[in-house]
Structures are given as C-alpha cells and as structure tokens.
Protein backbone atom coordinates (compact mmCIF):
# COMPACT_ATOMS: atom_id res chain seq x y z
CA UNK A 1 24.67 -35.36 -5.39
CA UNK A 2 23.53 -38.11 -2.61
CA UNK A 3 20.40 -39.64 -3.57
CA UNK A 4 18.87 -39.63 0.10
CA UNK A 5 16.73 -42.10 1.26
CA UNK A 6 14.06 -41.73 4.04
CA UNK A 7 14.34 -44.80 6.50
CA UNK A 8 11.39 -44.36 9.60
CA UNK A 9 13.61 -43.05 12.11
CA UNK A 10 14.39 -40.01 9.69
CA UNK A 11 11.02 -39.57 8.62
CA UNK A 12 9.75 -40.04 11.91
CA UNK A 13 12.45 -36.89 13.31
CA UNK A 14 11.25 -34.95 10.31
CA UNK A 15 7.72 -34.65 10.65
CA UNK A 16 7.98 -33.88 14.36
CA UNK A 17 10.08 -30.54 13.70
CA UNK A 18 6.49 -29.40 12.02
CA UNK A 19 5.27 -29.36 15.63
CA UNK A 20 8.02 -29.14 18.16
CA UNK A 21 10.04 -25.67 18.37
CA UNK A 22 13.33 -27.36 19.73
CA UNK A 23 14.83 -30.06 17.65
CA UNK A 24 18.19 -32.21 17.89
CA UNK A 25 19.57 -34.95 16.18
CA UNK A 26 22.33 -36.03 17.90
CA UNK A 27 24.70 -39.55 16.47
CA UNK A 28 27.53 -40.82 15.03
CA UNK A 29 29.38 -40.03 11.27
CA UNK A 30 27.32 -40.02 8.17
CA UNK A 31 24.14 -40.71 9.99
CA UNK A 32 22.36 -37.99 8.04
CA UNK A 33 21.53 -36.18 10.70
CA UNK A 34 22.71 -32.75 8.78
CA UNK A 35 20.69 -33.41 5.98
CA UNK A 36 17.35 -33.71 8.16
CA UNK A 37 17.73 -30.65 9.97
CA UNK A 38 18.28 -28.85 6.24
CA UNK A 39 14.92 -30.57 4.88
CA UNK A 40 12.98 -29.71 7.49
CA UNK A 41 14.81 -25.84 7.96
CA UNK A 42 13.74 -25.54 4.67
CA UNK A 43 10.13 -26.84 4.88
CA UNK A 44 9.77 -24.11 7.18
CA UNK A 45 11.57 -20.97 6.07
CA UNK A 46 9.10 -21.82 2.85
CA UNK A 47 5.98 -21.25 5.33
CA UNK A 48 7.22 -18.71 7.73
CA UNK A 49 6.93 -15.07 7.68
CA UNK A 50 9.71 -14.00 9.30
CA UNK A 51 12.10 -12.61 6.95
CA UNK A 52 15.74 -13.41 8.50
CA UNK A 53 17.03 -16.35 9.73
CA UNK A 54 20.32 -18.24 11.22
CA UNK A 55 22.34 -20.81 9.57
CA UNK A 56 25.62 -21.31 12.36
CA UNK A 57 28.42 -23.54 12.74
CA UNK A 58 31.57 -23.28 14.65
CA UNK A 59 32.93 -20.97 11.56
CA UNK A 60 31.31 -19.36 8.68
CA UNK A 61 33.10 -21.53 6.50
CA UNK A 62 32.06 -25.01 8.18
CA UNK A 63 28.27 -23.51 8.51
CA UNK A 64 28.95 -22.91 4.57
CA UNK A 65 29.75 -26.16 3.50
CA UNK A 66 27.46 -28.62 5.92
CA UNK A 67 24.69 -26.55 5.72
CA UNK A 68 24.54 -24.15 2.48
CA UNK A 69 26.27 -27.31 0.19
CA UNK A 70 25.62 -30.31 2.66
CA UNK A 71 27.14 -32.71 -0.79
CA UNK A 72 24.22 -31.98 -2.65
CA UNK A 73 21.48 -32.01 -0.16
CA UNK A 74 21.63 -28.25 1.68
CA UNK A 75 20.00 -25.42 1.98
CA UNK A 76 20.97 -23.79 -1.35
CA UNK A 77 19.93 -27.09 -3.57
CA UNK A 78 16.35 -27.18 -1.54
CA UNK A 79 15.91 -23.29 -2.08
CA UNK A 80 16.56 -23.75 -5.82
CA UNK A 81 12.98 -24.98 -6.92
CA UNK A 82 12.31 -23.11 -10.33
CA UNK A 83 8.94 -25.30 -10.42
CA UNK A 84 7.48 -23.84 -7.42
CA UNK A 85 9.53 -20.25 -7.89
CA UNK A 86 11.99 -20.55 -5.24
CA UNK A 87 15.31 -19.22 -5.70
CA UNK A 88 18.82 -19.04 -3.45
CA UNK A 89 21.66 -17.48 -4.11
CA UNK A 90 24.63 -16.42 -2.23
CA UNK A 91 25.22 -13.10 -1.37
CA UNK A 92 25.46 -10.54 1.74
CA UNK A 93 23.39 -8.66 4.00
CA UNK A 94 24.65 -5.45 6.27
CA UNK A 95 28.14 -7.50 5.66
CA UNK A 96 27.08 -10.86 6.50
CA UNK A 97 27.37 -13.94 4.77
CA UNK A 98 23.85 -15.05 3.39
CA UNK A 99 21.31 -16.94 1.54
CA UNK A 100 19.36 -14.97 -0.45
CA UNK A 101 15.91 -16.59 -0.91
CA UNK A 102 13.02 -15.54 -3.29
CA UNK A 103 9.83 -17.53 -2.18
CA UNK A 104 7.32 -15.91 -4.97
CA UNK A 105 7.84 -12.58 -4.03
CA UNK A 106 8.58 -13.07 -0.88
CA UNK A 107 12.12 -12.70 0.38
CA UNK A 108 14.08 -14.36 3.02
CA UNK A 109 17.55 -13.82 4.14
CA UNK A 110 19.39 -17.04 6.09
CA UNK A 111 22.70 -15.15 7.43
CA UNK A 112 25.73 -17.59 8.39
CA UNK A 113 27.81 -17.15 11.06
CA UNK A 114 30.80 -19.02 13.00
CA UNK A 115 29.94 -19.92 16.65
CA UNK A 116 32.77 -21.37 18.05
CA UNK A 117 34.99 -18.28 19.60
CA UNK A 118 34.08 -16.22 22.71
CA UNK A 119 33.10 -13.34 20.64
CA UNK A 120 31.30 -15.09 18.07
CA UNK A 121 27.91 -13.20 19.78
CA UNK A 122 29.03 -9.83 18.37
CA UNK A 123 28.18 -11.16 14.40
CA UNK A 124 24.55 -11.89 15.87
CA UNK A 125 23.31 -9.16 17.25
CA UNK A 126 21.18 -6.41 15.77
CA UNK A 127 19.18 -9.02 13.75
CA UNK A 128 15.96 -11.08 15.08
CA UNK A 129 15.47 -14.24 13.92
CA UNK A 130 12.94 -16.91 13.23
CA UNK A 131 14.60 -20.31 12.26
CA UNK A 132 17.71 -21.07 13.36
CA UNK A 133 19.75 -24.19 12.60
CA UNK A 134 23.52 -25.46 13.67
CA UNK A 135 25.71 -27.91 13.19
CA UNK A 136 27.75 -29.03 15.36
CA UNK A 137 25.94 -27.23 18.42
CA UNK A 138 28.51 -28.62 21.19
CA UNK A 139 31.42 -26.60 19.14
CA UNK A 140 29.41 -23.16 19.56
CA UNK A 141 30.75 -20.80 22.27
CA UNK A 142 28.37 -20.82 25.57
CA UNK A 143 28.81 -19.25 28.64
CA UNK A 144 26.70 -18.86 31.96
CA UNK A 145 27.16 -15.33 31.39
CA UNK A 146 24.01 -14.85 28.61
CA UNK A 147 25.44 -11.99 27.09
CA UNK A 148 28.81 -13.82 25.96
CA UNK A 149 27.03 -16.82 25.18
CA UNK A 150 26.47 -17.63 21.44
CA UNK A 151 23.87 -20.14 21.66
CA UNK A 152 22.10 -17.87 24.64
CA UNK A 153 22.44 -14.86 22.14
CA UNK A 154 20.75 -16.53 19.33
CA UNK A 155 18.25 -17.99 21.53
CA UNK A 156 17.36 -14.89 22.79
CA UNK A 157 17.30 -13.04 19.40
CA UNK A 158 14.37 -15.41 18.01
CA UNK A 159 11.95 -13.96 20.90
CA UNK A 160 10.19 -11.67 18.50
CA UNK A 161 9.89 -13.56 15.71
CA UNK A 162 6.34 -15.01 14.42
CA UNK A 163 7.50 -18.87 14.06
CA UNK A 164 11.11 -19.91 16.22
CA UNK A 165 12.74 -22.93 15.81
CA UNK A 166 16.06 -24.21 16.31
CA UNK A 167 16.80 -27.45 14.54
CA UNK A 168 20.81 -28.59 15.71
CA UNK A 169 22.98 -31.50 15.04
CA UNK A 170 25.90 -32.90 16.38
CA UNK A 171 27.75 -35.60 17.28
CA UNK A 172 28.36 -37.31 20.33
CA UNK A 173 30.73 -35.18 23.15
CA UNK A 174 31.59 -35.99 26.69
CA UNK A 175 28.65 -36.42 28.87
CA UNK A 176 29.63 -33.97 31.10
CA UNK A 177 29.39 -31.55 28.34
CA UNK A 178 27.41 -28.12 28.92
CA UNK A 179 25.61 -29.05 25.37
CA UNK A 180 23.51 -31.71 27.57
CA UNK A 181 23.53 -30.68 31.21
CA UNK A 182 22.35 -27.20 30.52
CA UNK A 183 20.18 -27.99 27.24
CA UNK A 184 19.59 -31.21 26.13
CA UNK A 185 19.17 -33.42 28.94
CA UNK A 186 17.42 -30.52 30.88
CA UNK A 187 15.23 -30.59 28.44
CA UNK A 188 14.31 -34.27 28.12
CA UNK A 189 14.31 -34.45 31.67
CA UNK A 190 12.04 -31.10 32.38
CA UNK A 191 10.39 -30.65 29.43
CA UNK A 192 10.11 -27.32 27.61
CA UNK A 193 7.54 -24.87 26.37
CA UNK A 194 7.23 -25.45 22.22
CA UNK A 195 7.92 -29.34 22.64
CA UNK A 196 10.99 -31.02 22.45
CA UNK A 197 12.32 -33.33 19.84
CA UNK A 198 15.04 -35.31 19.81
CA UNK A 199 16.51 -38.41 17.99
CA UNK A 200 19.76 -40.48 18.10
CA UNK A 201 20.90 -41.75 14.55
CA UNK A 202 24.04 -44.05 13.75
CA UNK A 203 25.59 -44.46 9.95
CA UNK A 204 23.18 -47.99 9.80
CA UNK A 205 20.11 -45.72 10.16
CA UNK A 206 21.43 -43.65 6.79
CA UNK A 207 19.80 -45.48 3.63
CA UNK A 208 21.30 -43.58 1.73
CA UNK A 209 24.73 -45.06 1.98
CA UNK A 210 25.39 -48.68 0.53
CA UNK A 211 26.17 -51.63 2.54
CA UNK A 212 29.53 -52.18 1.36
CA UNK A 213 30.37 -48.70 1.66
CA UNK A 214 29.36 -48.65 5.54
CA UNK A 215 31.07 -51.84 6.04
CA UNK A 216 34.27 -49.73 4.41
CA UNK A 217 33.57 -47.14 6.85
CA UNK A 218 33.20 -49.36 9.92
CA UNK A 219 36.29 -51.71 8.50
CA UNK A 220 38.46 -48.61 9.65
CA UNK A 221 37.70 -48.16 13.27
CA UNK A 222 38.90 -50.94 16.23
CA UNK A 223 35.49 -51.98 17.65
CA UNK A 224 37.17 -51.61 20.65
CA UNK A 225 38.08 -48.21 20.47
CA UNK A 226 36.54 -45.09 22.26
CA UNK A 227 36.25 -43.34 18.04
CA UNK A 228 33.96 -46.73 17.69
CA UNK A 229 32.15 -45.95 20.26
CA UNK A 230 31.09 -42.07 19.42
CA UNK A 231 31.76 -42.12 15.57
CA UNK A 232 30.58 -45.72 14.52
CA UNK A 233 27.63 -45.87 17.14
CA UNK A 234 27.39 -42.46 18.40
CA UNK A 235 27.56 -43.06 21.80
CA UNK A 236 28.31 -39.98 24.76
CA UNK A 237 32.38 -41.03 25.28
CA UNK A 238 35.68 -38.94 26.43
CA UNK A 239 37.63 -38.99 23.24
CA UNK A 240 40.89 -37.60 24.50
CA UNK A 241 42.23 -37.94 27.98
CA UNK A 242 40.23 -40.48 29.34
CA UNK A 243 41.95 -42.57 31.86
CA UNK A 244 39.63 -45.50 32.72
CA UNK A 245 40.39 -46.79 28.86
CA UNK A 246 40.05 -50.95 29.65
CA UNK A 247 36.47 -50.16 31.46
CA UNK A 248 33.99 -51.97 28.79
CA UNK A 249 30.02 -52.37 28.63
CA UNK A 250 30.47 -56.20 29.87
CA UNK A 251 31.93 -54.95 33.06
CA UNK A 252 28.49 -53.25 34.04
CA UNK A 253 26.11 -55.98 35.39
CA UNK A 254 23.07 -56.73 36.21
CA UNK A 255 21.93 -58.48 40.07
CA UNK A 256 19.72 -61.05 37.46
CA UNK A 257 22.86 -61.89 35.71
CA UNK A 258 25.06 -62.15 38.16
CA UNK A 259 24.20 -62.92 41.55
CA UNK A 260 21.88 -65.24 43.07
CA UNK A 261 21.08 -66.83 46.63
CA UNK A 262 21.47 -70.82 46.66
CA UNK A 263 20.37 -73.24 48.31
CA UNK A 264 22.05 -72.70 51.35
CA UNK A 265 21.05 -68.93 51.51
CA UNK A 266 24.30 -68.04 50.20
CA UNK A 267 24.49 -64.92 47.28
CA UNK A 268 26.47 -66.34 44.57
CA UNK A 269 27.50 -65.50 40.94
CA UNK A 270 27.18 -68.31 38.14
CA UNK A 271 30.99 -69.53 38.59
CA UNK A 272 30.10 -70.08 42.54
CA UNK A 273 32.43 -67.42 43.66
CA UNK A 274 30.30 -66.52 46.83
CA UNK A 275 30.22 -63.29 48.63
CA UNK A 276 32.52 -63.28 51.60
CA UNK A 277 32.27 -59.81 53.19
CA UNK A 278 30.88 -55.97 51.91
CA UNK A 279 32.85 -52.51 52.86
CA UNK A 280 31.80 -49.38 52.35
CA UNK A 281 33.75 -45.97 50.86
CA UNK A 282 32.70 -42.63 51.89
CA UNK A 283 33.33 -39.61 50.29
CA UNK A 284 32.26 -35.87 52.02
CA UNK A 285 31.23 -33.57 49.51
CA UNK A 286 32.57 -29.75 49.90
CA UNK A 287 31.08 -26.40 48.35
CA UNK A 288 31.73 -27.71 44.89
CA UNK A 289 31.18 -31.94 45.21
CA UNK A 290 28.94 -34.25 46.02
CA UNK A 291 28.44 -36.58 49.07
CA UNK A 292 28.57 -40.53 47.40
CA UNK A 293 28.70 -44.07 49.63
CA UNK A 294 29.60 -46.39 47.79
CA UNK A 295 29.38 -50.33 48.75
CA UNK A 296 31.69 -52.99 47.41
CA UNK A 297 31.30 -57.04 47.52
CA UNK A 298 34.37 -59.21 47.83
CA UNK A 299 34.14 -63.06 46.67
CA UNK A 300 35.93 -65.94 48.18
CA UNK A 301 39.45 -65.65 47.67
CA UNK A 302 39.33 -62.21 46.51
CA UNK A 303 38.14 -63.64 42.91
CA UNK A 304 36.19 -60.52 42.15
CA UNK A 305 35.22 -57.15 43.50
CA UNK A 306 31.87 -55.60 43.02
CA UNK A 307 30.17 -52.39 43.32
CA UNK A 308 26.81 -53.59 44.54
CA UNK A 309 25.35 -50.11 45.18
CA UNK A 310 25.94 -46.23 46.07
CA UNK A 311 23.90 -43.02 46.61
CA UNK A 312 25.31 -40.00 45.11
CA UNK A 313 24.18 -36.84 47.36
CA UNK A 314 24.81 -33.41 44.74
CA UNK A 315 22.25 -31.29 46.59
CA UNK A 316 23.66 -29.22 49.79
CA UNK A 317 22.20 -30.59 52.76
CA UNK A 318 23.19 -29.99 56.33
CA UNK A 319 25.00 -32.67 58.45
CA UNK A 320 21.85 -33.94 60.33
CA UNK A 321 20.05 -34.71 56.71
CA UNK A 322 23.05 -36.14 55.66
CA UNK A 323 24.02 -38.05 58.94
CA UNK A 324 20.28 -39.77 58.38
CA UNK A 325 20.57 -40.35 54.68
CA UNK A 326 23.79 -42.76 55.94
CA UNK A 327 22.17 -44.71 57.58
CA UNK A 328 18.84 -45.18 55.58
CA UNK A 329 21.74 -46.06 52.83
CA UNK A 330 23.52 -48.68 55.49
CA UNK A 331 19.98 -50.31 56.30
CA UNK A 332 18.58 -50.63 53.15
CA UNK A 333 22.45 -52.11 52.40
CA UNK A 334 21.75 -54.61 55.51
CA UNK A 335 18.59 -55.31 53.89
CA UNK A 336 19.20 -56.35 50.38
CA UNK A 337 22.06 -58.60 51.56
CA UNK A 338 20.81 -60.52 54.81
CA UNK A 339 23.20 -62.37 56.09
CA UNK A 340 26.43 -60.92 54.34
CA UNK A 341 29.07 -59.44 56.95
CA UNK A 342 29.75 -55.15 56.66
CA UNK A 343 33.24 -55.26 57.80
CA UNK A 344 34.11 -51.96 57.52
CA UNK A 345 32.95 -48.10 56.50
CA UNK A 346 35.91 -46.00 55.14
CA UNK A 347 35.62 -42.72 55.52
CA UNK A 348 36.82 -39.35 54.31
CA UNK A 349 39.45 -38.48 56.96
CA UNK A 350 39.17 -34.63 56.57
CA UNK A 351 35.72 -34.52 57.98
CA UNK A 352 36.37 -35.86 61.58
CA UNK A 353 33.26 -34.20 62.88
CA UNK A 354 30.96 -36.15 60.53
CA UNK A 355 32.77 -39.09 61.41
CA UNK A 356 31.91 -38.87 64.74
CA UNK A 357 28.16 -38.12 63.70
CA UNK A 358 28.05 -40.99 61.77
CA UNK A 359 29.62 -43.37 64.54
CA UNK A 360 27.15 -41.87 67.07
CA UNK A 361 24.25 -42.17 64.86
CA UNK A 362 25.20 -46.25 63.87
CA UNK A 363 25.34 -47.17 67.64
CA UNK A 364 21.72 -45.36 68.73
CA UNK A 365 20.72 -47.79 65.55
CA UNK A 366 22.45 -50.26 67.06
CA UNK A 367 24.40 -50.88 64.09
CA UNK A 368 27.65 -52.43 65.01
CA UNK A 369 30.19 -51.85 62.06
CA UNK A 370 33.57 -50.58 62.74
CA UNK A 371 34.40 -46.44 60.99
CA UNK A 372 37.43 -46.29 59.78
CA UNK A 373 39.74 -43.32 58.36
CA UNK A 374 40.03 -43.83 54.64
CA UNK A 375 43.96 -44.56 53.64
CA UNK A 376 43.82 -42.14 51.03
CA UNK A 377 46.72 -43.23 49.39
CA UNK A 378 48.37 -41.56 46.06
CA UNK A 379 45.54 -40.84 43.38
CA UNK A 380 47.83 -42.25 40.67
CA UNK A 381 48.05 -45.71 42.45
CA UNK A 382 44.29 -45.82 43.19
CA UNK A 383 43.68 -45.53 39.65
CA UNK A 384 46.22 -47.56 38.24
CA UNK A 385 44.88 -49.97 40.79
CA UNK A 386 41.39 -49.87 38.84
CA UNK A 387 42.37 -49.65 35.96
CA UNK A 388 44.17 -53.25 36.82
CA UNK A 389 41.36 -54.69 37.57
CA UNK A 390 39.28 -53.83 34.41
CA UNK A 391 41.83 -55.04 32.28
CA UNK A 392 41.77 -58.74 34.21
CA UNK A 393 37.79 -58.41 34.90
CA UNK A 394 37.94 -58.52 38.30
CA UNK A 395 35.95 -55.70 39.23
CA UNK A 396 32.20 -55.16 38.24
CA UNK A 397 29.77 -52.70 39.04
CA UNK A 398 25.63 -53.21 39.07
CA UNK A 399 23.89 -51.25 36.35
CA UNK A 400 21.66 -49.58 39.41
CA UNK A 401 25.30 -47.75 40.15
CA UNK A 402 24.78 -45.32 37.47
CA UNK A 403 26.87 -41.87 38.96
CA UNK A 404 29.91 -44.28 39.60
CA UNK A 405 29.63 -45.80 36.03
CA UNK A 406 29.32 -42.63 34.29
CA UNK A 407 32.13 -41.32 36.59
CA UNK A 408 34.56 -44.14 35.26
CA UNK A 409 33.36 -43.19 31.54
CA UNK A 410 34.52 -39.88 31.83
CA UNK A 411 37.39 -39.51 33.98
CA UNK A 412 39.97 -37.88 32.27
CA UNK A 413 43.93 -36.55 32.90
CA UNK A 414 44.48 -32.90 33.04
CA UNK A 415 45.04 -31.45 30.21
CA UNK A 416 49.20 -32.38 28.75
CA UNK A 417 49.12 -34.67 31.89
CA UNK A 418 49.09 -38.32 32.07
CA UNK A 419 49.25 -38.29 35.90
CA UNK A 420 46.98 -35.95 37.31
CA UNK A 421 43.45 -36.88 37.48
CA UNK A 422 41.15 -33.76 36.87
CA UNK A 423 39.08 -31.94 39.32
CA UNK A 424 37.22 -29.38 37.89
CA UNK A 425 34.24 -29.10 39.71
CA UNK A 426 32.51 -30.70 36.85
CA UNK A 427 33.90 -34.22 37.30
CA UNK A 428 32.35 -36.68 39.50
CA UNK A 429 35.38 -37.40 41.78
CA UNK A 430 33.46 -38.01 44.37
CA UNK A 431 31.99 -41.39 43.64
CA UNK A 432 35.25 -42.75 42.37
CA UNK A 433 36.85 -41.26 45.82
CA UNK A 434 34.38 -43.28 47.57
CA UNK A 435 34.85 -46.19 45.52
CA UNK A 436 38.51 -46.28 45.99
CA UNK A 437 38.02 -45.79 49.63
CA UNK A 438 36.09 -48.80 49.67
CA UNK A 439 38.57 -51.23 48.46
CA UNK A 440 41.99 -49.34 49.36
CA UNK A 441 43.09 -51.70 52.50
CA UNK A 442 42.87 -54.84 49.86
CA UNK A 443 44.74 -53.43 46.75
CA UNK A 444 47.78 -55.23 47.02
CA UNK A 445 45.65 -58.42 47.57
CA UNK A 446 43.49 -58.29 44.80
CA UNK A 447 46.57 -57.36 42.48
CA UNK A 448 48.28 -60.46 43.99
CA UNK A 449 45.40 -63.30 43.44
C-alpha cells in the first residue's frame, strides 16, 4: 500500500469537492489524480443519504481495479474503518457488480459498471444515484443522442437523489475531444449550477512518489515526444495520427519577443530580419466550417514566415456581416503594421460571389490590394510544405493566433492513412486552409532559401 502524501494542490482539489457538485482532475500518469477523487467519493458516500451510488470506468474490470483497489488507496480500503464501524465488501446487487457498505447501520451500495461501449447505458438504468465517480471519463461512451449516451444517462439518473456529485479523472485526450467541448470547457467557460471544480495535476505534483523514482519514470519518455507531452506533463495533445509532428512550443511567439519597430520605423525581429511585405489567406466557411483570414509576414530574403494574426468566424453569418467583418479584419491589419506593404489577399476560389463582394467592398474603402484566386494546390504538398518549415524554424506564428495554433496541434491523417488529411467536421481545416492560402505562391521559394 502507497503511503499518500497531501501536497496543496491535492488538498486544495479535495476540500473543494465538499462544495462543488462537478469535479475533475484532469493530468498526466501517476499524478494521483485517482486517488483524490476516491478520498473525497468516500468522504461523501459516509455523509450522504442516498443509498446507491456509481463507481464507472470504461469496463467493469478497469472501474474494479482503479477505483475499488486503486494499489491500496480505493474505495474498498477507505470503506474498511472498523474504528468508526464502516465496512465494504464485494458483492452484487439485482446482478451488478458492487460495494457493499455498512456505515453504522446504514447501508450503501456503490454499483460498478463499464462505460466505454455504445450500449454501456443499458447496465445503468433502473437505479438513481447520488455520487458518481469515473475514471477515465474521455473513454466512456457519449452521444448527442441522450438516451445512448453513458455519461448523459448517468447524469440524468442522479436527478432525484438528495446529494449528486460526480467526481471524474482522466488523462489528457485530443482537444477536440467531446470530453471538453461539450463538458469541461463548457463548463469553465459558462459556468454551471452546483459549482465547478477542476484541477490539472502532473506526476511532480504526487508526493507520494520518490524523486528518484519519478526521475525513472520521466528517464523513459523523449522530452520531445508527443507521450511527454500528455503522460509526463499532461498536456491536451493528438497521440496518434497527428501530422504537424516538428511544430514545438518555441515556434509560438510573442510580438514582445519578437518584433519591434527601429529606429527607422522599420518592424524588425532581434536578428534584423525586417518585414518586407504581408499576404493574406482566406478561407469560406460552408454548412459545417468556419470562415478564418489569416495574415502572414515575410522577412527580407524570405528568412522567415510569420503568422501575425487571423480571425476565425464559426458562427453562421450572412455574406453582408461577413463581407464587413473583412474588412474591419484588413483595417485593423493596416493598422497594427503602418507602413508594411499588403501585397496580396488569396482567396477561396469556390466562392466567386464573395469574392466579388469583398473586391467591391475594399475599393468603396478605398483599399487598394489586389484579390486573388487561391492556388489550391495538392493538400499533401501544402502540408509537407509546413511541416518543412517547422522542422528548419522558418515559420512562426503569434501567440494572439490561437484557432490556427490549436489547428496545427491537432491535425491528424485519416484513420490507416498517412496521406489524407482529415475533415470531419470537427477539425479546424479552415484556418490551416487559409494559412496555406496565404503563403502558397512562395512555397518553392521559401523551401529554396
């Protein structure tokens, strides 16, 4: 058995379930974020008086052994208290797995279930229950349709009971994962009823684990690897598939770091390699994409490329709105680079009638940059172009440019394909359209230099 320690963060996460109805810890390997959830699940079931109760993972048996055993530290050990006459056993109820648990003479019943298949629901239903806690939430079956959904299901079974909480863990997926667009990022962007906690933990936030046997751990990963990234510091990363592999941290920038005006007026970056000219990508979204401009800085000699900023449009908006949005985008552009030649806007060619708007709507501005037709050449070459030109650092993109960064983080190939990009829908294709349509006339010269 683990002796655990309590470091701040944990205790911190802990004492906030007491209050908040949704909790999450959310990090990389042996971060302890398993153990938490089971301290503070069991805090509660202790209290509550609700009589049944969830234990899930994406089978019985996985729910079993990092919940119910946990090495040590799950539910089963924390419901054995003889001192304060608690007692857990294993057993069944109406033919489910479960912890039996004797609180005094009080009995609770935590039933465990496998999530992960489309008709995981099925073992739910029937029940209501109070507490319910997961691992590995992002492996559990979900579904826009409700009634298919597990994690909708159980959700939806805890609305009778006297105290709900869910209290899931898991570790880092793709961001474009329904596990954060539809819950946890919702949530920390909109709030929700019953209070929301959440907490991100990495192995150097577990106490409970030596030194040397973290450094062991750490010793077998390439710090340069996307399994560093999620497993070693729990960051949101593609694990299999992605394409944009040579695309590090130090190619996102900030203006501070590396551009400045000189003395002359000129917008420079520390090794003096000034701005020459800016061109602009434009991608038209359809009834499924978004709408992005992106806008791209070229240095003397074609030394580096730049994404110096983009707007990302997701919302359906009708062409006048998006006709204006253009060119409050290519003015504020103008603006933030005075002096610093627009050569060209590349456009979508499949949308010639916004084309048109947009050339009609730059000259009553009297904006004189040329429209072009995007060249649109093959997908595969665009990317391998980019790809290029992270592995030789010659292309950065401002921090501000968040869509297009997280589109480059989680580009991946179709799945048993290593040379189709996919376009689900879910994706953001659109910004790395626009981005390629930006610098597509130049490829062969910025390869070449």
């Amino acid at each position: 058995m683990i002796d655990w320690k309590f470091t701040k963060k944990h205790a911190r996460y802990i004492a906030k379930t007491q209050s908040c109805k949704f909790n999450v810890a959310e990090g990389s390997i042996r971060a302890g974020k398993t153990v938490d959830n089971c301290i503070a699940f069991a805090y509660q079931l202790i209290k509550t008086k609700d009589k049944i109760h969830l234990a899930s993972g994406s089978t019985i048996a996985n729910a079993k052994l990092n919940i119910g055993e946990c090495n040590g530290l799950g539910l089963y050990y924390l419901l054995n208290d003889p001192k304060n006459n608690i007692k857990a056993t294993w057993g069944k109820y109406l033919d489910n797995e479960c912890l039996n648990v004797k609180v005094g003479d009080d009995e609770k019943v935590i039933i465990f279930a496998g999530g992960g298949k489309s008709d995981s629901y099925k073992k739910i239903l029937g029940n209501s229950y109070g507490l319910w806690i997961a691992t590995e939430i992002n492996e559990h079956y979900d579904s826009d349709e409700s009634k298919e959904s597990f994690i909708k299901v159980a959700m939806g079974r805890q609305l009778a009971s006297d105290n709900p909480k869910i209290f899931w863990d898991m570790n880092p997926s793709n961001p474009l994962d329904k596990i954060y667009t539809d819950y946890l990022d919702k949530w920390q962007r909109d709030g929700i009823l019953g209070g929301y906690n959440y907490e991100h933990f990495t192995i150097f936030d577990n106490a409970s684990i030596s030194e040397d046997r973290k450094q062991e751990i750490v010793s077998q990963y390439d710090v340069n690897s996307i399994w560093y990234l999620r497993d070693i510091l729990g960051q949101r990363v593609v694990a299999e598939g992605l394409i944009y592999q040579e695309f590090k941290d130090h190619h996102i920038i900030k203006m501070s770091d590396w551009l400045r005006i000189d003395n002359d007026g000129r917008y420079v970056n520390p090794m003096r390699n000034t701005i020459k000219f800016i061109t602009v990508g434009v991608d038209f979204g359809g009834s499924t994409s978004a709408h992005s401009f992106n806008a791209t800085a070229f240095t003397n000699q074609f030394k580096h490329i730049i994404t110096i900023k983009q707007k990302r449009i997701a919302q359906r908006i009708d062409d006048t709105e998006l006709i204006e949005q253009f060119i409050s985008f290519i003015k504020e552009l103008q603006e933030e680079y005075k002096g610093i030649n627009i050569i060209d806007i590349r456009c979508d060619s499949a949308e010639q009638t916004l084309i048109a708007g947009f050339e009609r709507a730059l000259r009553e501005n009297h904006i004189g940059i040329p429209i072009n037709n995007a060249v649109k050449g093959k997908i595969l070459n665009r990317i391998r172009f980019y790809c290029k030109m992270f592995s030789t650092n010659k292309y950065y993109i401002l921090e501000t440019c968040e869509d297009l960064i997280m589109a480059f983080k989680t580009a991946i190939w179709e799945r048993d394909k290593n040379d189709v990009r996919l376009d689900d829908g879910k994706q953001d294709i659109d910004s790395l359209d626009a981005q390629e349509y930006s610098t597509e006339p130049y490829m062969d010269i910025l390869i070449q230099v």
